[in-house]
N, C-alpha and C. Protein backbone atom coordinates (compact mmCIF):
# COMPACT_ATOMS: atom_id res chain seq x y z
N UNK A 1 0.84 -1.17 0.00
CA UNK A 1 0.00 0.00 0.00
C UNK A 1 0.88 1.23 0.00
N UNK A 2 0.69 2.53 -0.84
CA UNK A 2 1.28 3.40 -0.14
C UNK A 2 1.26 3.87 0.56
N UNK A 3 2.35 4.43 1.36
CA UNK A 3 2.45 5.46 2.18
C UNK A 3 1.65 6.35 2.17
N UNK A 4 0.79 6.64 3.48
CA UNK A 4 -0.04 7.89 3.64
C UNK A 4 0.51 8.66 5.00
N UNK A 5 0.27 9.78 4.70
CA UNK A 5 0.84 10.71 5.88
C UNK A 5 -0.49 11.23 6.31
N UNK A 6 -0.49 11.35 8.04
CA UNK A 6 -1.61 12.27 9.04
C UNK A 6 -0.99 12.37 10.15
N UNK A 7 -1.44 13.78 10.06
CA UNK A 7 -1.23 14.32 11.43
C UNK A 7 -2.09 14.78 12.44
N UNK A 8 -2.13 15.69 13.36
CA UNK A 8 -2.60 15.77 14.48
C UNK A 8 -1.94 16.48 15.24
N UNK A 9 -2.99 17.09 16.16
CA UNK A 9 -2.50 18.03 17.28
C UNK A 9 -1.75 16.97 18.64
N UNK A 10 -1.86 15.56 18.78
CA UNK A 10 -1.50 15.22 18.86
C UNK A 10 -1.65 13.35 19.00
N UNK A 11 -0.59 12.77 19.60
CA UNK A 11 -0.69 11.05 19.20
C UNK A 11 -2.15 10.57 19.15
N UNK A 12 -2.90 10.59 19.81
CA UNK A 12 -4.50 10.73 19.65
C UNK A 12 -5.02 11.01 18.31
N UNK A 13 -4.79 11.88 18.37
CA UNK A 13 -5.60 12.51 16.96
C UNK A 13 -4.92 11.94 15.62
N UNK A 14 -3.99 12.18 15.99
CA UNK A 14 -2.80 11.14 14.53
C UNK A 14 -3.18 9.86 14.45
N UNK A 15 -3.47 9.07 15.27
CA UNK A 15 -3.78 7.91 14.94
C UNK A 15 -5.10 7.90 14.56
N UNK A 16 -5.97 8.52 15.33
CA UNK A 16 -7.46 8.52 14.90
C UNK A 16 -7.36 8.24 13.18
N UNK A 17 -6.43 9.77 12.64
CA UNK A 17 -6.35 10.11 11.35
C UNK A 17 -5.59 8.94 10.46
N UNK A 18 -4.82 8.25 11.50
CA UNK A 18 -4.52 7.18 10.11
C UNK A 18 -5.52 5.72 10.26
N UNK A 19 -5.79 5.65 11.12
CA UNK A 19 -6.90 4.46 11.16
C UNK A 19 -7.90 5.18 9.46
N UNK A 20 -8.53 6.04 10.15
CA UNK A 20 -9.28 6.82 9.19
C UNK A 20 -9.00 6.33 7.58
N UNK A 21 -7.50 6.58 7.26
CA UNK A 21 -6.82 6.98 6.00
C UNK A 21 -6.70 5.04 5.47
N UNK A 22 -6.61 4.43 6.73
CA UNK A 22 -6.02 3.30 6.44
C UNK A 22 -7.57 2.46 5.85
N UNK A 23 -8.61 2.59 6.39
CA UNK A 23 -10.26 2.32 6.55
C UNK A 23 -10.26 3.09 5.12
N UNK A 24 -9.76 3.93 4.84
CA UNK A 24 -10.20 4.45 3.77
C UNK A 24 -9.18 4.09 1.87
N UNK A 25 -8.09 3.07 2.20
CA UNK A 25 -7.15 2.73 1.49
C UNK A 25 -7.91 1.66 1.66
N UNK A 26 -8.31 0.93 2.12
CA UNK A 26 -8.29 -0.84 2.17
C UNK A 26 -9.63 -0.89 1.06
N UNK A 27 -10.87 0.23 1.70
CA UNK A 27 -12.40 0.15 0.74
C UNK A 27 -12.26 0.62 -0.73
N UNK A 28 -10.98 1.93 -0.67
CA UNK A 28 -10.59 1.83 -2.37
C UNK A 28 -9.98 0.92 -3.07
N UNK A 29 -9.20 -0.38 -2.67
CA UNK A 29 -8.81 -1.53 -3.20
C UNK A 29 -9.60 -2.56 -3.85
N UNK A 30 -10.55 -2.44 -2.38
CA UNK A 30 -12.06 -3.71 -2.68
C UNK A 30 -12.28 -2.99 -4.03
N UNK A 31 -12.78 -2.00 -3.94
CA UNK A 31 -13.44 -1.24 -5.06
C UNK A 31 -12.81 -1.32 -6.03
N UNK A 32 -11.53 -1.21 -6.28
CA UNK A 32 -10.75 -1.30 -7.39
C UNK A 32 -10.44 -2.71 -7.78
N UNK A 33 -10.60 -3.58 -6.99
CA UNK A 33 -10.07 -4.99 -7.63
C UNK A 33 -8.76 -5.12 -7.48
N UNK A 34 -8.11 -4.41 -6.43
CA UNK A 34 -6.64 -4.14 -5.85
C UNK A 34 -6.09 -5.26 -4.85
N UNK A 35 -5.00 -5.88 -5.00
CA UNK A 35 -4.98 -6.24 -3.98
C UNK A 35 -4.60 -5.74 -2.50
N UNK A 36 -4.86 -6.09 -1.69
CA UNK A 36 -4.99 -5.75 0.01
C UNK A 36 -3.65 -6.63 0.89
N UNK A 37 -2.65 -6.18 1.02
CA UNK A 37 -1.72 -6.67 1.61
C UNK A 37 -1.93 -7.23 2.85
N UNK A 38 -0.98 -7.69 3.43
CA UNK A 38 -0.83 -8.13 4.89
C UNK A 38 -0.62 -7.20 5.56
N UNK A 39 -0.73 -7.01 7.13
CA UNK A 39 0.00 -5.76 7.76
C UNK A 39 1.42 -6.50 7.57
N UNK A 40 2.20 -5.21 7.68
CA UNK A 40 3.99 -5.59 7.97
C UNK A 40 4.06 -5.35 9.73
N UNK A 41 5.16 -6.12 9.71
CA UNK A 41 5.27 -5.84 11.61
C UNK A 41 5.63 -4.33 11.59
N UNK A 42 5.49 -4.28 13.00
CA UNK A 42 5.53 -2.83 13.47
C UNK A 42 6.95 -2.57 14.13
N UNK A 43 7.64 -1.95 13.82
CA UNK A 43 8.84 -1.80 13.94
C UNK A 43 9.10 -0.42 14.61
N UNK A 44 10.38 -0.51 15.77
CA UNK A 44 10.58 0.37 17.06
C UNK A 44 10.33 1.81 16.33
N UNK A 45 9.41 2.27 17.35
CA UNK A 45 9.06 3.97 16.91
C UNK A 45 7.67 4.13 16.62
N UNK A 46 7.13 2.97 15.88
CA UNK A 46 5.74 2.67 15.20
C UNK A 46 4.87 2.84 15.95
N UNK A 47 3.70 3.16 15.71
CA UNK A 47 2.48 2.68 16.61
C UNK A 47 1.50 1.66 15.55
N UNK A 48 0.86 0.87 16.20
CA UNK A 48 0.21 -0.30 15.75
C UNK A 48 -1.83 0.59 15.56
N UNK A 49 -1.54 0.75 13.97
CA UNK A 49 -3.59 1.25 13.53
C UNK A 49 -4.23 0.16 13.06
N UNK A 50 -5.30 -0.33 13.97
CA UNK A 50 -6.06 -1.17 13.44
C UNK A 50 -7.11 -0.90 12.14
N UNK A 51 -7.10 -2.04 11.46
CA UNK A 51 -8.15 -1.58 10.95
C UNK A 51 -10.04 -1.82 11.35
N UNK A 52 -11.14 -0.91 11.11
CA UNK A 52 -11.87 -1.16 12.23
C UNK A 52 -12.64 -2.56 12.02
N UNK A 53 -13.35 -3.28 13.09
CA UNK A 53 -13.73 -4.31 12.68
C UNK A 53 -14.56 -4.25 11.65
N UNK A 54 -15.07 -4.03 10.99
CA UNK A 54 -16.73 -4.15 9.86
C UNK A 54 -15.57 -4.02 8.85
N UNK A 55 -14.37 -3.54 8.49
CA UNK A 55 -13.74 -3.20 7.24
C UNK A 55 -13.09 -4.62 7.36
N UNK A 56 -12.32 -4.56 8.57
CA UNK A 56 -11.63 -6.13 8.28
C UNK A 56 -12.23 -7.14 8.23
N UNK A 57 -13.50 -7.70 8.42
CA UNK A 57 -14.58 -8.18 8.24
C UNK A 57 -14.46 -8.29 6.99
N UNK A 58 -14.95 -7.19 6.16
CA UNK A 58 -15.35 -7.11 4.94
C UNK A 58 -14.15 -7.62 3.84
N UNK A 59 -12.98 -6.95 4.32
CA UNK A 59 -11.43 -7.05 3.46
C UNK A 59 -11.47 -8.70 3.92
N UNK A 60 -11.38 -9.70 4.54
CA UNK A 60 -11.32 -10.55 5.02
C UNK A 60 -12.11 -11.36 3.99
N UNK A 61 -13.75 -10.68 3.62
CA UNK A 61 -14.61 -11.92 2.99
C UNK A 61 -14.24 -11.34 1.56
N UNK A 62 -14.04 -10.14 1.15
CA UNK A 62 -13.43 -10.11 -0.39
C UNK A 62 -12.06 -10.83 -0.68
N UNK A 63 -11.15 -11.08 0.13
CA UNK A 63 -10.13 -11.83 0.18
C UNK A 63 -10.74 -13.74 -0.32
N UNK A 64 -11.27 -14.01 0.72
CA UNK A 64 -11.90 -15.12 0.63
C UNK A 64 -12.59 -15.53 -0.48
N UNK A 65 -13.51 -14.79 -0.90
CA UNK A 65 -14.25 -14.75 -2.19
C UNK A 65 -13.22 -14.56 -3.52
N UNK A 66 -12.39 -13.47 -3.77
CA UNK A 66 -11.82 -13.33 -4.57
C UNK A 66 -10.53 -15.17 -4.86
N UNK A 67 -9.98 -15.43 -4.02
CA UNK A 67 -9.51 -16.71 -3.54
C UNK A 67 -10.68 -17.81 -4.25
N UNK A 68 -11.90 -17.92 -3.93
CA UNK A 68 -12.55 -18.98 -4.20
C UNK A 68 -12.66 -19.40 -5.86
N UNK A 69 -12.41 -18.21 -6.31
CA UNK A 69 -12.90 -18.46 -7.93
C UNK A 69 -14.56 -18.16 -8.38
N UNK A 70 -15.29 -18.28 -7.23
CA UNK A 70 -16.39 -18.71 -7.89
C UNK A 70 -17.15 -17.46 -8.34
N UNK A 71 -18.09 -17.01 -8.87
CA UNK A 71 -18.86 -16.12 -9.67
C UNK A 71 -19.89 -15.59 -8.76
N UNK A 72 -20.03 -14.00 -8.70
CA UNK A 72 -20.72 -13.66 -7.50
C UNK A 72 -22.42 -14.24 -7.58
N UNK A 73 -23.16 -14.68 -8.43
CA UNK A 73 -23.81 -15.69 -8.69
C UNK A 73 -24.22 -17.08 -8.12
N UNK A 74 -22.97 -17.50 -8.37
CA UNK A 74 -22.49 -19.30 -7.63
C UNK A 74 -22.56 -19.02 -6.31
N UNK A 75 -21.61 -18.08 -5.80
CA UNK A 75 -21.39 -17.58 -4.45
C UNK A 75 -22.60 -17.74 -3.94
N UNK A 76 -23.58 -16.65 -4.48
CA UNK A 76 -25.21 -16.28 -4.12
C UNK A 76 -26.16 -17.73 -3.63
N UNK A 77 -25.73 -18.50 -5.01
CA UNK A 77 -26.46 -19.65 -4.74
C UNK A 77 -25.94 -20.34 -3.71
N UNK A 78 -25.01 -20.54 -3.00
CA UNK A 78 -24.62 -21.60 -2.10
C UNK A 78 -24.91 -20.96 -0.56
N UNK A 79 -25.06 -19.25 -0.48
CA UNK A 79 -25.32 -18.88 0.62
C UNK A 79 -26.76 -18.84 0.64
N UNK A 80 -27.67 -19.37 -0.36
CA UNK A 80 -29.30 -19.13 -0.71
C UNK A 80 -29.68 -17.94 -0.90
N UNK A 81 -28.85 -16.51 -0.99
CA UNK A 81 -29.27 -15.59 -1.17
C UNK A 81 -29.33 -14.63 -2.28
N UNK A 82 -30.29 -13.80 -2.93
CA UNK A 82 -30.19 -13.40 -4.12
C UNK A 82 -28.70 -12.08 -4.53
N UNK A 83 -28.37 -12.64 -5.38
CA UNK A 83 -27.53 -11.84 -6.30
C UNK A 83 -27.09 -10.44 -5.69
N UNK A 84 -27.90 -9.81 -5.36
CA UNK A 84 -27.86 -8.75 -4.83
C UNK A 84 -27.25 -7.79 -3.31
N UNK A 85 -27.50 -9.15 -2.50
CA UNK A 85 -26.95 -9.08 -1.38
C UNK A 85 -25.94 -9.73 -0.97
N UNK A 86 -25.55 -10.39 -2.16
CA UNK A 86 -23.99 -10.75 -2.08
C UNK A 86 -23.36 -9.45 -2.61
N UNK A 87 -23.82 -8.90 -3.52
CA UNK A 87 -23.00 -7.52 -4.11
C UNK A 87 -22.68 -6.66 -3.04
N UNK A 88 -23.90 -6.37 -2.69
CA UNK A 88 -24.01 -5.56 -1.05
C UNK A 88 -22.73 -6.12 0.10
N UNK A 89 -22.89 -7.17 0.09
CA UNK A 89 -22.16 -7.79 1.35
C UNK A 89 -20.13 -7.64 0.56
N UNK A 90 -20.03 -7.52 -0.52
CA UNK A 90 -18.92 -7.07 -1.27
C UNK A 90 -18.40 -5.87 -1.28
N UNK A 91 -19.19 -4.85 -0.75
CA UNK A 91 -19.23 -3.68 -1.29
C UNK A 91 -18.52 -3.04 0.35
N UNK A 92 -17.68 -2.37 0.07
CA UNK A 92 -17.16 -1.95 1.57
C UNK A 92 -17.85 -1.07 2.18
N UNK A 93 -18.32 -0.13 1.31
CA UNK A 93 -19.59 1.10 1.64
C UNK A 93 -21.10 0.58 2.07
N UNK A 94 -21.20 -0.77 2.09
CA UNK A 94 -22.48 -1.26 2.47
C UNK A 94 -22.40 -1.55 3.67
N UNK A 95 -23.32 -1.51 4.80
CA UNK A 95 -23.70 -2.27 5.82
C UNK A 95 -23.58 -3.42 6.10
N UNK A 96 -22.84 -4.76 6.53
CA UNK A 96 -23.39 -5.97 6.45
C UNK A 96 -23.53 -6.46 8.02
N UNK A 97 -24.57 -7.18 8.44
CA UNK A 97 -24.43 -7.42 9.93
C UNK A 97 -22.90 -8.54 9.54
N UNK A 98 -22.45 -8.61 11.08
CA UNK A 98 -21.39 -9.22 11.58
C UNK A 98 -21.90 -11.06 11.33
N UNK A 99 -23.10 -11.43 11.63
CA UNK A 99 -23.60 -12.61 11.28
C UNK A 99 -23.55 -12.99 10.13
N UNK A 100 -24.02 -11.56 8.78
CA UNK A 100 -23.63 -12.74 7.68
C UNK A 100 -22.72 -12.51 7.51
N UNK A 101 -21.90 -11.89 7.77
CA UNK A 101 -20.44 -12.08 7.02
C UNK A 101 -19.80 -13.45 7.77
N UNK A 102 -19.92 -13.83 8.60
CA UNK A 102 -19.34 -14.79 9.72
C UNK A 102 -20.00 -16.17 8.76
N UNK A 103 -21.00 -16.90 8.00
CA UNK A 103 -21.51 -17.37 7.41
C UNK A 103 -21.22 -17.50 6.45
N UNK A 104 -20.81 -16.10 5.46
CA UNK A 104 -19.97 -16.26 4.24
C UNK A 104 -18.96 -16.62 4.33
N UNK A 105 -18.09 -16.26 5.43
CA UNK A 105 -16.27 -16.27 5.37
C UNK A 105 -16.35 -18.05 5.90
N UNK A 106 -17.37 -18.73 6.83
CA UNK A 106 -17.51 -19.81 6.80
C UNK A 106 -18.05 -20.79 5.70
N UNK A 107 -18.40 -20.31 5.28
CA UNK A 107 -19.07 -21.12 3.38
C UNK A 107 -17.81 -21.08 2.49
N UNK A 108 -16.79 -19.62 2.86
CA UNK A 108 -15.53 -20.35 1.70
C UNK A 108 -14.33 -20.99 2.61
N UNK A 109 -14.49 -21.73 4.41
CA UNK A 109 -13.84 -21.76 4.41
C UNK A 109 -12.85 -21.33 5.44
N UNK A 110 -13.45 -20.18 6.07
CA UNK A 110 -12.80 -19.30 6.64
C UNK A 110 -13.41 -19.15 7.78
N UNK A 111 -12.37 -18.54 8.86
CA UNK A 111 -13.10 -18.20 10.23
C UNK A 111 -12.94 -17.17 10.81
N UNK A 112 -14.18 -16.06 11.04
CA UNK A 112 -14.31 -14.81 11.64
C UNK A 112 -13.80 -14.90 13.07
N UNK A 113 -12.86 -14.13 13.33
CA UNK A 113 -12.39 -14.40 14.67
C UNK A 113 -11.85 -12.64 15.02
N UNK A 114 -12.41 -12.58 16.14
CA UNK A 114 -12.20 -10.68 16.92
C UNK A 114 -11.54 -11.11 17.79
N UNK A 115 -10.65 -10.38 17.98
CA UNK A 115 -9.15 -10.27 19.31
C UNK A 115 -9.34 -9.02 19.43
N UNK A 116 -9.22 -8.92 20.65
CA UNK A 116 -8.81 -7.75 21.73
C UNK A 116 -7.81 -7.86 22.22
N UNK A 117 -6.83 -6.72 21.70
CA UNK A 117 -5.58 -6.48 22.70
C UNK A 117 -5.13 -5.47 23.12
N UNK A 118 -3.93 -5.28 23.54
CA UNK A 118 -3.90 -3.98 24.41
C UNK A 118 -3.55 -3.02 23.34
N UNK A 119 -3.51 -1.55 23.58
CA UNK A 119 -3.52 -0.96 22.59
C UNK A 119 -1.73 -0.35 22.77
């Protein structure tokens, strides 16, 4: 990904601003058909920006999906749901509850899992 720069009045606010920037790099990828890297470790000096849960959620089941091969269609059919709300559930700007995505990322495979750690 590239490098994005934010600042702030201070460490607070700077991070706010790159979470922000970072939430906002990952949904222009989906969108673009980009790929979405790994984080790199965090190395002395760094501070560690999550990305927020519903995005990594989402980056997580476009990963998965994109991986599967299958046609957002096929996809549709195996979760029983119409065409449409698989698009939706693709779409980083959409809403999706935390349940279906946990259902999809389990249909290709995959397992939704939230950690809490210290910050």
């Amino acid at each position: 990904m590239p490098e994005c720069l934010t600042s702030g009045r201070n460490d607070a606010e700077a991070l706010t601003e790159a979470a922000d920037a970072l939430e906002e790099t990952i949904a222009g990828r989906i969108i673009d058909g980009d790929p979405i890297p790994r984080p790199s470790a965090r190395r002395t000096g760094e501070h560690r920006v999550a990305v927020p849960p519903t995005m990594a959620a989402k980056a997580a089941l476009v990963l998965a999906f994109r991986d599967s091969g299958l046609s957002r269609l096929a996809f549709a059919r195996r979760l029983g749901v119409d065409d449409k709300v698989v698009r939706r559930m693709l779409d980083p700007r959409h809403a999706t509850a935390a349940n279906r995505l946990h259902k999809a990322l389990r249909l290709l495979g995959r397992e939704l899992v939230v950690e809490s750690t210290a910050a």
